[in-house]
N, C-alpha and C. Protein backbone atom coordinates (compact mmCIF):
# COMPACT_ATOMS: atom_id res chain seq x y z
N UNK A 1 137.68 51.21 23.28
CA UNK A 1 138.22 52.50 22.92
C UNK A 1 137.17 53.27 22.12
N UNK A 2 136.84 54.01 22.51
CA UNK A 2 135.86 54.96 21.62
C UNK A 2 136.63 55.80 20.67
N UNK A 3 135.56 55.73 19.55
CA UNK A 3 136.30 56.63 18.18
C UNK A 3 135.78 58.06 18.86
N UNK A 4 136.90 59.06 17.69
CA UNK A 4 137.17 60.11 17.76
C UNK A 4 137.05 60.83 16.28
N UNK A 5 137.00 61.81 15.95
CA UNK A 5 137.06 62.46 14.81
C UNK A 5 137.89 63.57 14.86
N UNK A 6 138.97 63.49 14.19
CA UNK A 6 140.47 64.41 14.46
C UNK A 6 140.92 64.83 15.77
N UNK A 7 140.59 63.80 16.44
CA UNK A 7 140.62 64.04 18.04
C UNK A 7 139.46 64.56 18.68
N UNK A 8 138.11 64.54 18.41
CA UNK A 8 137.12 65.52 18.79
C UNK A 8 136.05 64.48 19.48
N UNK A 9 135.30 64.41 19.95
CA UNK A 9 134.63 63.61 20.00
C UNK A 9 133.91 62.91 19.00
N UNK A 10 133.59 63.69 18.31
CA UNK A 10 132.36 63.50 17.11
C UNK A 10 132.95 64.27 15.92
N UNK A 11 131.92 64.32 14.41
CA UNK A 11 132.42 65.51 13.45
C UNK A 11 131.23 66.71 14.29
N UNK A 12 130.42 66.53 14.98
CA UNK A 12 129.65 67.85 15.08
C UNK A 12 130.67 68.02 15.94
N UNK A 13 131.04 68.43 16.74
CA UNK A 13 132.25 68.93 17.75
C UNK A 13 133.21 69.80 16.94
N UNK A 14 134.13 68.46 16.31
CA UNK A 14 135.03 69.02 15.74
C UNK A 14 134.71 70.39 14.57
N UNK A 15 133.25 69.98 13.62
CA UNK A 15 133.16 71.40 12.60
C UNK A 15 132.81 72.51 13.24
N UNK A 16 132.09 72.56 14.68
CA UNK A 16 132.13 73.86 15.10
C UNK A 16 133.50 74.49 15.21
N UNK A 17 133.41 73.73 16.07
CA UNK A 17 135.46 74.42 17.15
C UNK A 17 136.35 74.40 15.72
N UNK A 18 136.02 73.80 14.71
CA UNK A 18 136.72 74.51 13.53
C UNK A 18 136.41 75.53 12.94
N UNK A 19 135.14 75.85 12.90
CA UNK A 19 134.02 76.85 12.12
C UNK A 19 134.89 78.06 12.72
N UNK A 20 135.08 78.24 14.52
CA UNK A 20 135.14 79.09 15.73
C UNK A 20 136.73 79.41 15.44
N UNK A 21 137.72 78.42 15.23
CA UNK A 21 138.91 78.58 15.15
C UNK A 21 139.49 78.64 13.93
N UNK A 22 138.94 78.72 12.83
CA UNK A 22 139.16 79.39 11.09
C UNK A 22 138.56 79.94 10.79
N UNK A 23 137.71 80.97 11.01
CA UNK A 23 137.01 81.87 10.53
C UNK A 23 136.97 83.08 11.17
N UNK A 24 138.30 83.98 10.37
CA UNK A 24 138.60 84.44 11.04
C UNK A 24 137.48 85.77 12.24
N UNK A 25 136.73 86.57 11.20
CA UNK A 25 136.01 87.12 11.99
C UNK A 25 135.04 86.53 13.58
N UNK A 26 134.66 85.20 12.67
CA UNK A 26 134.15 84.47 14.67
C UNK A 26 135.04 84.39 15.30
N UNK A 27 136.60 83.63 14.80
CA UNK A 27 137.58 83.61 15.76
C UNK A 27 137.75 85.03 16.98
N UNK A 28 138.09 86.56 16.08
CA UNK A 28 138.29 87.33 16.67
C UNK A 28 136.78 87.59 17.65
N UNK A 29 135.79 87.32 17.33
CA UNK A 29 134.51 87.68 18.39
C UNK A 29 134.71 86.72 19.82
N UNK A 30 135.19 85.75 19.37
CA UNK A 30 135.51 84.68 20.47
C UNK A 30 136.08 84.78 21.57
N UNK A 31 137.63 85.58 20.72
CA UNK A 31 138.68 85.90 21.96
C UNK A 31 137.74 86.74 22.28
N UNK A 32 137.73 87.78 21.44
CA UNK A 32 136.94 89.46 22.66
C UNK A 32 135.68 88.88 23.28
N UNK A 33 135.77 87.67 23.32
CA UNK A 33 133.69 87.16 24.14
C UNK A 33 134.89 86.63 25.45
N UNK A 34 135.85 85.79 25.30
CA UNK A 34 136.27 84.83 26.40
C UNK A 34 137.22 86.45 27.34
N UNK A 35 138.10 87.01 26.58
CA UNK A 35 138.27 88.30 27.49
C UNK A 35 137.50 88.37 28.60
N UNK A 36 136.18 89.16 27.93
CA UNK A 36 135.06 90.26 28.55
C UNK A 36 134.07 89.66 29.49
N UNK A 37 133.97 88.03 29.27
CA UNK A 37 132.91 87.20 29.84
C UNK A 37 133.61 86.66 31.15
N UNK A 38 133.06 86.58 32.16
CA UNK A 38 133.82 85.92 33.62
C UNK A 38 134.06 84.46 33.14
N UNK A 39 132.89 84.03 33.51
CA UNK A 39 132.27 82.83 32.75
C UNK A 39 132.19 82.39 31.40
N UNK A 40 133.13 82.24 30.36
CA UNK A 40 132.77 82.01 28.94
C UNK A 40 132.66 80.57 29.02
N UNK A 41 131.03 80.38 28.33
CA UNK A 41 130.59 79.08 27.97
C UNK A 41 130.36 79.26 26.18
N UNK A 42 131.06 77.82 25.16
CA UNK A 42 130.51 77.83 23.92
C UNK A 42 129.33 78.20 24.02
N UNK A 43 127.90 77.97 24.70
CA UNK A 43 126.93 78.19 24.49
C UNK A 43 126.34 79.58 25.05
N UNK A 44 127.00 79.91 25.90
CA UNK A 44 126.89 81.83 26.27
C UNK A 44 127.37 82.44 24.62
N UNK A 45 128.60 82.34 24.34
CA UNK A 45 128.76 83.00 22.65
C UNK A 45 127.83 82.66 21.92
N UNK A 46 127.50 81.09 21.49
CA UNK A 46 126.74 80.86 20.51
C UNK A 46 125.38 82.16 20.75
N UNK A 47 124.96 81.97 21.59
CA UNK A 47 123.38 82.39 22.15
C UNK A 47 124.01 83.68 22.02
N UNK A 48 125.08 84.41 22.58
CA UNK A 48 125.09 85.58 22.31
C UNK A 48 124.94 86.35 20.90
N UNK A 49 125.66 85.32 20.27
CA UNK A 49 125.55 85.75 18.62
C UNK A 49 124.10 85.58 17.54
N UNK A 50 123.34 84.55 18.59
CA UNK A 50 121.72 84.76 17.77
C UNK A 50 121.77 83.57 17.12
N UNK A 51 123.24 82.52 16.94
CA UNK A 51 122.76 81.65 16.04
C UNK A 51 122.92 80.34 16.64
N UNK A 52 122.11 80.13 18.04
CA UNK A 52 121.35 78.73 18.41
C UNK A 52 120.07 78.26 17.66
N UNK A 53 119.93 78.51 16.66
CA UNK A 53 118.90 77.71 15.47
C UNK A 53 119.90 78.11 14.11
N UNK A 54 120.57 78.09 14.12
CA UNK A 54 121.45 78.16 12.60
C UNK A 54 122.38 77.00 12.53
N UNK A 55 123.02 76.80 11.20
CA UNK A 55 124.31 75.92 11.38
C UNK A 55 125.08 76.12 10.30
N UNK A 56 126.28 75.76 10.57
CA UNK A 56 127.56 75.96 9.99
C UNK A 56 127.24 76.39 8.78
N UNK A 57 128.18 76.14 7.67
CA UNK A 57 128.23 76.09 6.36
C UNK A 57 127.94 75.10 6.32
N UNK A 58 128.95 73.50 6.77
CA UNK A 58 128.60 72.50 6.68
C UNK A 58 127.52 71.61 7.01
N UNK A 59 125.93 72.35 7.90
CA UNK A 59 125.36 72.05 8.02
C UNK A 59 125.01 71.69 9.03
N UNK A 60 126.06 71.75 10.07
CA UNK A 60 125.83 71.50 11.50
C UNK A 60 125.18 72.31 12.36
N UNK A 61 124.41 72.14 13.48
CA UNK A 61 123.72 72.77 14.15
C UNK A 61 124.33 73.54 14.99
N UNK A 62 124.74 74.83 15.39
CA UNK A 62 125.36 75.57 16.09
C UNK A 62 125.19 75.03 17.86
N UNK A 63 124.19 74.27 18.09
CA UNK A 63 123.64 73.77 19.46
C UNK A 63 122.53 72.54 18.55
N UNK A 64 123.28 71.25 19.77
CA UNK A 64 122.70 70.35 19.04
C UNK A 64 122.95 69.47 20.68
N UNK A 65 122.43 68.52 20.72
CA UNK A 65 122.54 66.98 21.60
C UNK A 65 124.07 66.27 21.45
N UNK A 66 124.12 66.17 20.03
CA UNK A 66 125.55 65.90 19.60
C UNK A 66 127.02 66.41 19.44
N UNK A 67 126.46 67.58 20.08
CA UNK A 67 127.59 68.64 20.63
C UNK A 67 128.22 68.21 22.20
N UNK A 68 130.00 68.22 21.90
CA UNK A 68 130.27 67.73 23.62
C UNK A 68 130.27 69.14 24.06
N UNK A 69 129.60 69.68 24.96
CA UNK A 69 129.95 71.24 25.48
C UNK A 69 131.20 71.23 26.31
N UNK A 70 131.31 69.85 27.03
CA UNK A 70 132.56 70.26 27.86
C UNK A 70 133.78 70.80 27.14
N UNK A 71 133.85 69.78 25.74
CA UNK A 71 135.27 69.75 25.03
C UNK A 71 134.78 71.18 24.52
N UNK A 72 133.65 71.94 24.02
CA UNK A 72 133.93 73.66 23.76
C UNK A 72 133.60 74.14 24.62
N UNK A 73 133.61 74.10 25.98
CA UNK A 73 134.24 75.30 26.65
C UNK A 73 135.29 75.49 26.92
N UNK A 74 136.51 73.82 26.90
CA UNK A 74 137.47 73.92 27.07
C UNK A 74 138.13 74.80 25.72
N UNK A 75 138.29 74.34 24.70
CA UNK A 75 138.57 75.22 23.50
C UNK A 75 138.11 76.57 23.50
N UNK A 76 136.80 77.06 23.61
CA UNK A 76 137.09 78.28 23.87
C UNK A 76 137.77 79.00 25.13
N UNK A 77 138.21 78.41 26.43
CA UNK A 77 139.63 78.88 27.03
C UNK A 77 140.29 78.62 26.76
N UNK A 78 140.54 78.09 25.98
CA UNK A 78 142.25 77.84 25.49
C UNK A 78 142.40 79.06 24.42
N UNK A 79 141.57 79.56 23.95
CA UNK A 79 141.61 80.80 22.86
C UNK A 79 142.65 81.88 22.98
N UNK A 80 142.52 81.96 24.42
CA UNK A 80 143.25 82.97 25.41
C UNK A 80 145.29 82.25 25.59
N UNK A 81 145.17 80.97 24.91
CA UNK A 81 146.40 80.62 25.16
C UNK A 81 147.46 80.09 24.21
């Protein structure tokens, strides 16, 4: 059974898609990115916003190896729901 971190894969997973889903101003850029975008990928927003070399508050890398992208792109469609 593989561990999980609050259900996430990892903590880098989970502090983004938390960073994305409590805060509120990214939250609202998110929905209006997954709207407007055909295609919304976590990493189309990230990159759109400039901060693929930045990281969280907590220190995490906004784009990292240790990031699952599948589990945030799914979260960011679910934004919409």
């Amino acid at each position: 059974m593989a561990e999980t971190y609050n259900g996430w894969r990892n903590r880098s997973t989970w502090n983004v898609a938390l960073r994305i889903c409590n805060d509120e101003p990214l939250y609202r850029c998110a929905v209006d990115f997954v709207r407007r975008t055909k295609n919304p990928t976590y990493l189309k927003f990230i990159k759109g916003l400039g901060l693929e070399n930045d990281r969280t508050p907590d220190g995490i890398h906004w784009v990292s190896k240790r990031l699952d992208y599948k589990e945030l792109n799914r979260m960011m469609r679910e934004l919409l729901h």
